[in-house]
Each structure stands twice: as structure tokens, then as C-alpha cells.
PDB file of N, CA and C in Angstrom:
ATOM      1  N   UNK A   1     -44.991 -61.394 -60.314  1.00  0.00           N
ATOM      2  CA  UNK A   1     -45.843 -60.227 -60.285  1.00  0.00           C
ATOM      3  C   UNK A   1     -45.246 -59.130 -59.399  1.00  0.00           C
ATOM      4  N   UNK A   2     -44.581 -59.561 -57.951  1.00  0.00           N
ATOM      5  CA  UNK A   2     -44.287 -58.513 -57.431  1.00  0.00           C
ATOM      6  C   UNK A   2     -42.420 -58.113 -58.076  1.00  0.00           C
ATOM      7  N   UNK A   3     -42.348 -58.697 -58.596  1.00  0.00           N
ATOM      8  CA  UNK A   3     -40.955 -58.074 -59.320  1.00  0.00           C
ATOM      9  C   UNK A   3     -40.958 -56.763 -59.987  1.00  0.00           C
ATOM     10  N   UNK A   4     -42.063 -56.513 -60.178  1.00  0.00           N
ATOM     11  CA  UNK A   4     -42.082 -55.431 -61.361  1.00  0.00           C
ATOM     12  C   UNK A   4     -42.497 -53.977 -60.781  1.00  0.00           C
ATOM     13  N   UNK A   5     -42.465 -54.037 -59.121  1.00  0.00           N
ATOM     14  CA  UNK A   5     -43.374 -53.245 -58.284  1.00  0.00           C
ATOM     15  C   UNK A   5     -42.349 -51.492 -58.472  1.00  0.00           C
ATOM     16  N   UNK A   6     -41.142 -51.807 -58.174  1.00  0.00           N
ATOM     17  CA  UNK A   6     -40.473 -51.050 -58.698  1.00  0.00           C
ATOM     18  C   UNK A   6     -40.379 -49.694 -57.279  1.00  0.00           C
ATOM     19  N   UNK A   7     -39.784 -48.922 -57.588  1.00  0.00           N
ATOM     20  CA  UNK A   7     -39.943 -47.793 -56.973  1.00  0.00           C
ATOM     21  C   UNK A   7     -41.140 -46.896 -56.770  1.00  0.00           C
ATOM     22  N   UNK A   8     -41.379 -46.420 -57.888  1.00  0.00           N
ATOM     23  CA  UNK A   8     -42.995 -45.909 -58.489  1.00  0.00           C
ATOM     24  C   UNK A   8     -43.846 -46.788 -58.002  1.00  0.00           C
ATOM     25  N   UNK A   9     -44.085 -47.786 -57.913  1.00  0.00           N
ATOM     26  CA  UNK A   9     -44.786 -48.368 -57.419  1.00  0.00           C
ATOM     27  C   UNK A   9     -45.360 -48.598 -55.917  1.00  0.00           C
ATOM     28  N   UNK A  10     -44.137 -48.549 -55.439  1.00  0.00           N
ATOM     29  CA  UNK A  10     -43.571 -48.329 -53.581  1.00  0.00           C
ATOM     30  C   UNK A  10     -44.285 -47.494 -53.460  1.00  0.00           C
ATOM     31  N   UNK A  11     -43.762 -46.221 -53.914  1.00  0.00           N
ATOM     32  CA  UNK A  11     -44.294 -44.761 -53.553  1.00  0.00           C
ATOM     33  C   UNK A  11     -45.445 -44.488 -53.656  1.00  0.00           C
ATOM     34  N   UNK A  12     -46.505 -45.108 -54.785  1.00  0.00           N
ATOM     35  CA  UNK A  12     -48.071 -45.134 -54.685  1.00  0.00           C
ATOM     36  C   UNK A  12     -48.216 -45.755 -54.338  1.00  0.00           C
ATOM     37  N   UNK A  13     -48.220 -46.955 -53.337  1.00  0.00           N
ATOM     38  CA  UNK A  13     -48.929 -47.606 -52.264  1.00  0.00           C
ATOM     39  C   UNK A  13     -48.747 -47.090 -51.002  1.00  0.00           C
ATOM     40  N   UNK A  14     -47.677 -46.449 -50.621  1.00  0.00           N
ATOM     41  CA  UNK A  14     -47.023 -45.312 -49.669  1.00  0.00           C
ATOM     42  C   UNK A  14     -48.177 -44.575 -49.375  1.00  0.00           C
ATOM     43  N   UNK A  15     -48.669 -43.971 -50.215  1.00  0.00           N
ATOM     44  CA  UNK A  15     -49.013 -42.320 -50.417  1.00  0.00           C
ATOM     45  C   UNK A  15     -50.693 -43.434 -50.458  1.00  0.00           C
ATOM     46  N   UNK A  16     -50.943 -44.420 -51.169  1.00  0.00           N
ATOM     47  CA  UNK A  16     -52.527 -44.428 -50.683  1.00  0.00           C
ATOM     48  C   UNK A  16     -52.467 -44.792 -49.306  1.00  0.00           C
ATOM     49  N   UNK A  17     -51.842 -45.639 -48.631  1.00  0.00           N
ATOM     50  CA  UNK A  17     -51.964 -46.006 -47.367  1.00  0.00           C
ATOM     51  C   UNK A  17     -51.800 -44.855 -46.339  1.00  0.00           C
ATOM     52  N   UNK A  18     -51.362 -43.869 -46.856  1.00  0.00           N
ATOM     53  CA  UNK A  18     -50.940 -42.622 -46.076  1.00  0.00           C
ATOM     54  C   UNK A  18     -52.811 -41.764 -46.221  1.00  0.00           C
ATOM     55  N   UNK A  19     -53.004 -42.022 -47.040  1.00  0.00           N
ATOM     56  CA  UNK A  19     -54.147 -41.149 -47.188  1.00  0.00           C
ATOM     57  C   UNK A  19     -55.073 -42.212 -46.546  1.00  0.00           C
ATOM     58  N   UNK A  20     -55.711 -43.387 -46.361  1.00  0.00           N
ATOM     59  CA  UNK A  20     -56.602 -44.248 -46.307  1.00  0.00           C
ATOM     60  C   UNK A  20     -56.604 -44.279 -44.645  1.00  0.00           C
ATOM     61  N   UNK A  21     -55.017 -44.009 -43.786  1.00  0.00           N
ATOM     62  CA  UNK A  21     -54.575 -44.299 -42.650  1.00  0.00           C
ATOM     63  C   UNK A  21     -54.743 -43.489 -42.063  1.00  0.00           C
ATOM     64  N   UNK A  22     -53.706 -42.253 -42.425  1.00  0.00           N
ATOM     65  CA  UNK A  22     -53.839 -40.766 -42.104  1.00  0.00           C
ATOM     66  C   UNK A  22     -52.124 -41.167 -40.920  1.00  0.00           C
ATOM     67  N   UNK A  23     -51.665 -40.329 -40.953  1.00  0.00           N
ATOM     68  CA  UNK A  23     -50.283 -40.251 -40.636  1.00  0.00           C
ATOM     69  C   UNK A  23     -50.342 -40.750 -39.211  1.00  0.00           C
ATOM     70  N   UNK A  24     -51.192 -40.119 -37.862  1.00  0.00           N
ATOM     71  CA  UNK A  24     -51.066 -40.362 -37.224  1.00  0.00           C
ATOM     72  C   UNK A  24     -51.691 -41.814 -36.452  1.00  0.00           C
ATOM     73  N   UNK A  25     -52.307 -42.520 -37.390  1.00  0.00           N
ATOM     74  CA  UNK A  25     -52.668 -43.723 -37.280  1.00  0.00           C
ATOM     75  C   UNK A  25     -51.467 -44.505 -37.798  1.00  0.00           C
ATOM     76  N   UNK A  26     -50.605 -44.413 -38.613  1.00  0.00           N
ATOM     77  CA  UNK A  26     -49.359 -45.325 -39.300  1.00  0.00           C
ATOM     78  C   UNK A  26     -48.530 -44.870 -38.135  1.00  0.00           C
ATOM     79  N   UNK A  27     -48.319 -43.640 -37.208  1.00  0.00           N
ATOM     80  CA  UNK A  27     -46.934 -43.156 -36.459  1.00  0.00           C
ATOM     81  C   UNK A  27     -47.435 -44.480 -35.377  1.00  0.00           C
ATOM     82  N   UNK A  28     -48.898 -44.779 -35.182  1.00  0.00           N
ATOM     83  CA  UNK A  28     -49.134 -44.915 -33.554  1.00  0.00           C
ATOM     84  C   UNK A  28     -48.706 -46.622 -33.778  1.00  0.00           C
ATOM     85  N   UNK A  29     -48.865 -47.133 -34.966  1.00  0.00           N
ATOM     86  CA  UNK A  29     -49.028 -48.611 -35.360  1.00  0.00           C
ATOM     87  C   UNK A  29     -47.212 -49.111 -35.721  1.00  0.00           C
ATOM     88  N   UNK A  30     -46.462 -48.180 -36.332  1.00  0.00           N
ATOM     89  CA  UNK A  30     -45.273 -48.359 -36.252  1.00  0.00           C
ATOM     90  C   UNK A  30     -44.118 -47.999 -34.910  1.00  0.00           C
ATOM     91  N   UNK A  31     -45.149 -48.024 -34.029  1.00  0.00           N
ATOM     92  CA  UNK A  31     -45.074 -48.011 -32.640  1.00  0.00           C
ATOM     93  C   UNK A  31     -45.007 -49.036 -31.940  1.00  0.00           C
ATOM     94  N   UNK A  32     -46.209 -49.876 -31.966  1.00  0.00           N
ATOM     95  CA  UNK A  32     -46.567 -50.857 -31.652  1.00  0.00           C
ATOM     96  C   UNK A  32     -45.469 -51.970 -32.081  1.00  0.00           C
ATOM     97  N   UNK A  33     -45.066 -51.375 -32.944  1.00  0.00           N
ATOM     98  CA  UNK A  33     -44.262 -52.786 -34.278  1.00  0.00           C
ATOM     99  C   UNK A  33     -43.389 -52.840 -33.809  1.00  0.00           C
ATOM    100  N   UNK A  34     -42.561 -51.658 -33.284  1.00  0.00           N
ATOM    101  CA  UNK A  34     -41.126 -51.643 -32.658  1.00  0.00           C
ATOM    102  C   UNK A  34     -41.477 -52.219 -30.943  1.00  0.00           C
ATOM    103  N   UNK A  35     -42.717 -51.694 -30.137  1.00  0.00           N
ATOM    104  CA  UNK A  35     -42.561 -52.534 -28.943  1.00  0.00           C
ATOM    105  C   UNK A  35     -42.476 -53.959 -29.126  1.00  0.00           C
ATOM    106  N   UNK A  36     -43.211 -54.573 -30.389  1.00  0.00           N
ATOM    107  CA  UNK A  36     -43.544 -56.177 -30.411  1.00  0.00           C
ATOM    108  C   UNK A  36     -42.365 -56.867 -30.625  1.00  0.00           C
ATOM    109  N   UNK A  37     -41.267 -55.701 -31.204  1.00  0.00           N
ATOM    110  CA  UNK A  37     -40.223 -56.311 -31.898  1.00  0.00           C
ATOM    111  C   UNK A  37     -39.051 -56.771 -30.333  1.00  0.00           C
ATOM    112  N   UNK A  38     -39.041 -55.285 -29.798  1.00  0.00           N
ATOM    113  CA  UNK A  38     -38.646 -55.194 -28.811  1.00  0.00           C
ATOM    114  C   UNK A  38     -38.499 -56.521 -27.654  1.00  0.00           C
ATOM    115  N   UNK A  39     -39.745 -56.462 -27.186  1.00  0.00           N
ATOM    116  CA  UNK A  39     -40.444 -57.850 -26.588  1.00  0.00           C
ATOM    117  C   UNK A  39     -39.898 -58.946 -26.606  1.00  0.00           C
ATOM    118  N   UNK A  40     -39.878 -59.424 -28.716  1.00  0.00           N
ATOM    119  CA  UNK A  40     -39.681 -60.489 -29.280  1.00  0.00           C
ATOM    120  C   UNK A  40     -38.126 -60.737 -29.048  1.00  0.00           C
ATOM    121  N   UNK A  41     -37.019 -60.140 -28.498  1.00  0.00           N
ATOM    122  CA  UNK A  41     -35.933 -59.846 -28.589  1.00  0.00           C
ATOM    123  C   UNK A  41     -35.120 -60.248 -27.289  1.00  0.00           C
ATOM    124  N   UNK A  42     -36.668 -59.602 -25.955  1.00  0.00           N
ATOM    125  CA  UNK A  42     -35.912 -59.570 -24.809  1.00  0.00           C
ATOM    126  C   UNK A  42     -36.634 -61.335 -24.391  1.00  0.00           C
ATOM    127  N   UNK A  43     -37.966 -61.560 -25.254  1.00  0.00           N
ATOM    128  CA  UNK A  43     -38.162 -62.899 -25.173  1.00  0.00           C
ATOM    129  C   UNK A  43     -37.382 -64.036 -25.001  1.00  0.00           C
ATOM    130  N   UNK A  44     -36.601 -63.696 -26.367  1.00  0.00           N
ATOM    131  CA  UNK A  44     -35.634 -64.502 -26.770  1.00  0.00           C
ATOM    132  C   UNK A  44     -34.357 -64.638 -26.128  1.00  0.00           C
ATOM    133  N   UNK A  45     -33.587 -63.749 -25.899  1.00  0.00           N
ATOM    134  CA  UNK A  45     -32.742 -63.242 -24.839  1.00  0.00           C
ATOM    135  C   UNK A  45     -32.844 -64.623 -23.409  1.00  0.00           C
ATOM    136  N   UNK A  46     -34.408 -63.856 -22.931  1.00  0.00           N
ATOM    137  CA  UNK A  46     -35.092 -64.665 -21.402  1.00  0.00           C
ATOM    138  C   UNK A  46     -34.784 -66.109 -21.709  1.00  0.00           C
ATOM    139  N   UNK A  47     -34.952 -66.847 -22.632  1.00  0.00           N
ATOM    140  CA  UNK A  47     -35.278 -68.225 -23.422  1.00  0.00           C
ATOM    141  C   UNK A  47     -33.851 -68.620 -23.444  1.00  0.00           C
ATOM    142  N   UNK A  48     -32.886 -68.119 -23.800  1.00  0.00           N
ATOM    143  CA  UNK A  48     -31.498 -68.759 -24.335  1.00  0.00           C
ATOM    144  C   UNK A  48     -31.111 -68.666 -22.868  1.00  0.00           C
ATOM    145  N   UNK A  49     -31.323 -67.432 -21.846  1.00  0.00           N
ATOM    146  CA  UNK A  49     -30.616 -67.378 -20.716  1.00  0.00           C
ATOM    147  C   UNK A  49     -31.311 -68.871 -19.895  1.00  0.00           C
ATOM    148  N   UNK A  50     -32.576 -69.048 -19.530  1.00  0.00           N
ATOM    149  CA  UNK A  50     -32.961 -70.011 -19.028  1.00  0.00           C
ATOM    150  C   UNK A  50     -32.512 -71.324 -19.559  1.00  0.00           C
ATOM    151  N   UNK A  51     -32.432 -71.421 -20.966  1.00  0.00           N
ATOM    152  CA  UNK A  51     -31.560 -72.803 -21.317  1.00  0.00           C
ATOM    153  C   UNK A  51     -30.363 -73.106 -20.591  1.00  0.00           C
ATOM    154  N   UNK A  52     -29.507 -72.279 -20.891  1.00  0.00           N
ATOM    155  CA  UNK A  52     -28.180 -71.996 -20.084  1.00  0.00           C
ATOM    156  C   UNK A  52     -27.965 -72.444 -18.672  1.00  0.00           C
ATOM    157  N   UNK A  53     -28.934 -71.981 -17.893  1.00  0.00           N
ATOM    158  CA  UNK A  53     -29.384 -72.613 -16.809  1.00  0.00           C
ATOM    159  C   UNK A  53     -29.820 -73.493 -16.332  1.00  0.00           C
ATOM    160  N   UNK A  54     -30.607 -73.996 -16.672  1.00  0.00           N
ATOM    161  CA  UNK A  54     -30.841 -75.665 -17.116  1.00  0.00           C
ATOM    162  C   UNK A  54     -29.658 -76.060 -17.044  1.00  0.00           C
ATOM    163  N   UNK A  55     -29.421 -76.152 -18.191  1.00  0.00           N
ATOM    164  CA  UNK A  55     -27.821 -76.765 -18.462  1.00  0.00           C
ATOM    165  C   UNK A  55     -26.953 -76.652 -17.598  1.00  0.00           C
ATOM    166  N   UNK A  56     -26.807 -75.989 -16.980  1.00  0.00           N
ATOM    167  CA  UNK A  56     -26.168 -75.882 -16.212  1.00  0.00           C
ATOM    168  C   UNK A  56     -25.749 -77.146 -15.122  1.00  0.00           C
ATOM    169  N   UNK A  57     -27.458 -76.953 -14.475  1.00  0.00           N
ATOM    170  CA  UNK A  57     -28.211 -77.640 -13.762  1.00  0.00           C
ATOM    171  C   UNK A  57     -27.595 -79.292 -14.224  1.00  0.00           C
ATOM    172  N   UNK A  58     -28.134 -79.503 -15.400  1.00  0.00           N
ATOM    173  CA  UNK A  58     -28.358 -80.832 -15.446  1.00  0.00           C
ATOM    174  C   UNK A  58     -26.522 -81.303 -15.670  1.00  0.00           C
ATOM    175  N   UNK A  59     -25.928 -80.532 -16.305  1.00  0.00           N
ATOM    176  CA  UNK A  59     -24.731 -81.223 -16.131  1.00  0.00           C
ATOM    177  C   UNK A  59     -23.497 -82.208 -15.221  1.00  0.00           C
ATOM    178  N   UNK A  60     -24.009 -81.291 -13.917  1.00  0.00           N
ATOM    179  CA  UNK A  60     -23.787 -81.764 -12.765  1.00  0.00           C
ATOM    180  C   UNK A  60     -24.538 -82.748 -12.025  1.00  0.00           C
ATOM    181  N   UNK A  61     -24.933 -83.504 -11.960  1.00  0.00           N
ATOM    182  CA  UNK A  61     -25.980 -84.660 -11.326  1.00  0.00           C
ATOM    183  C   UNK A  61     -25.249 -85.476  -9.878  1.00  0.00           C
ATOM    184  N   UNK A  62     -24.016 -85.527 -10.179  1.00  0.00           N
ATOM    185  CA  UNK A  62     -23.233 -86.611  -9.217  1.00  0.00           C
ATOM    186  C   UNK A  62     -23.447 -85.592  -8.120  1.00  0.00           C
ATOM    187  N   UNK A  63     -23.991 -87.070  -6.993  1.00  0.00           N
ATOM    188  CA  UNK A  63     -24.222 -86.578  -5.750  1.00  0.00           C
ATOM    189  C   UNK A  63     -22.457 -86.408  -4.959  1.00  0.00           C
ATOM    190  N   UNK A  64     -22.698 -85.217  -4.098  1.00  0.00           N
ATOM    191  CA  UNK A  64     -21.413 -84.698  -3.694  1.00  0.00           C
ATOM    192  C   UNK A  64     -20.861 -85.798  -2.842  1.00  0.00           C
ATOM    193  N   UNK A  65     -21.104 -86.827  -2.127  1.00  0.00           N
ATOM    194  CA  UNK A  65     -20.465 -88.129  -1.623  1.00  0.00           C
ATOM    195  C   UNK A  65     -19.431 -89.163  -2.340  1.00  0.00           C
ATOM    196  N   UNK A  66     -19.973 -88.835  -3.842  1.00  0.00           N
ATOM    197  CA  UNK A  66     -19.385 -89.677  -4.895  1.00  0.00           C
ATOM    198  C   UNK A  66     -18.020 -88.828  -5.442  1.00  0.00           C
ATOM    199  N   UNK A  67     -18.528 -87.408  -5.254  1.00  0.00           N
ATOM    200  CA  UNK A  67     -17.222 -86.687  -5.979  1.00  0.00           C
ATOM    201  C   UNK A  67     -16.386 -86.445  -5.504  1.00  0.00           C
ATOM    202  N   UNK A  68     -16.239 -86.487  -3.290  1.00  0.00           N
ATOM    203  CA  UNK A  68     -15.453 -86.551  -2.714  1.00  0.00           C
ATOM    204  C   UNK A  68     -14.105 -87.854  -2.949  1.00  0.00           C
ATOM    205  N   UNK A  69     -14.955 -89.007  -3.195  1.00  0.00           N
ATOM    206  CA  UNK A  69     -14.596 -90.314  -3.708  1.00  0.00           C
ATOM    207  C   UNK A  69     -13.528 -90.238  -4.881  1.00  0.00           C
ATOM    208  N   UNK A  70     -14.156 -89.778  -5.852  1.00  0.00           N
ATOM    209  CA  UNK A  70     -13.052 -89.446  -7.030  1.00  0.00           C
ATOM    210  C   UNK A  70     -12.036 -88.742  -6.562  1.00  0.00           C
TER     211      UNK A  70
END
């Protein structure tokens, strides 16, 4: 069904949502979309860096008495 949506099609759902919304309600909401995205990004970012760290962490375990030894 949505295969057939087409260009013409795009453009009148465009143009009702533009009228139903009113422009400056779509500017303020495609606003929002880019902070959430934003966020979702530096989230992710925070998440891989803290793994890293961890890891870090756990790689090393041998107490420093033992590694003098080696």
C-alpha cells in the first residue's frame, strides 16, 4: 500500500499537515527532533566511553606484588 505513495502523494500529506499544524508548530517540533537526536548521540558516545573504561579497569586485576614477581 505504501509503495504507491509516490511523490504527489508526499506533497499532499506535506501541505495537509502544514495546514492542520500551521508552520510554526512543525518549525518548533522539528526542533525538538534534532535536540532528541542530538542527546541520543552524545548518550551513546557517554556509553561506549564508559565501557572503555571499565575495560580498562577490569583488564588489569593482578595485584602489583605479583607483577613485581614476574
Amino acid at each position: 500500500m505504501l509503495n504507491n505513495i509516490g511523490l504527489p502523494g508526499l506533497l499532499l500529506i506535506a501541505v495537509v499537515v502544514l495546514v492542520l499544524f500551521g508552520r510554526g508548530k512543525i518549525s518548533s517540533l522539528m526542533g525538538e527532533v534534532g535536540k532528541g537526536i542530538t542527546s541520543f548521540k552524545k548518550g551513546i558516545n557517554e556509553g561506549q566511553k564508559e565501557l572503555e573504561d571499565t575495560a580498562d579497569v577490569a583488564r588489569d586485576v593482578t595485584p602489583e606484588s605479583e607483577k613485581d614477581k614476574a
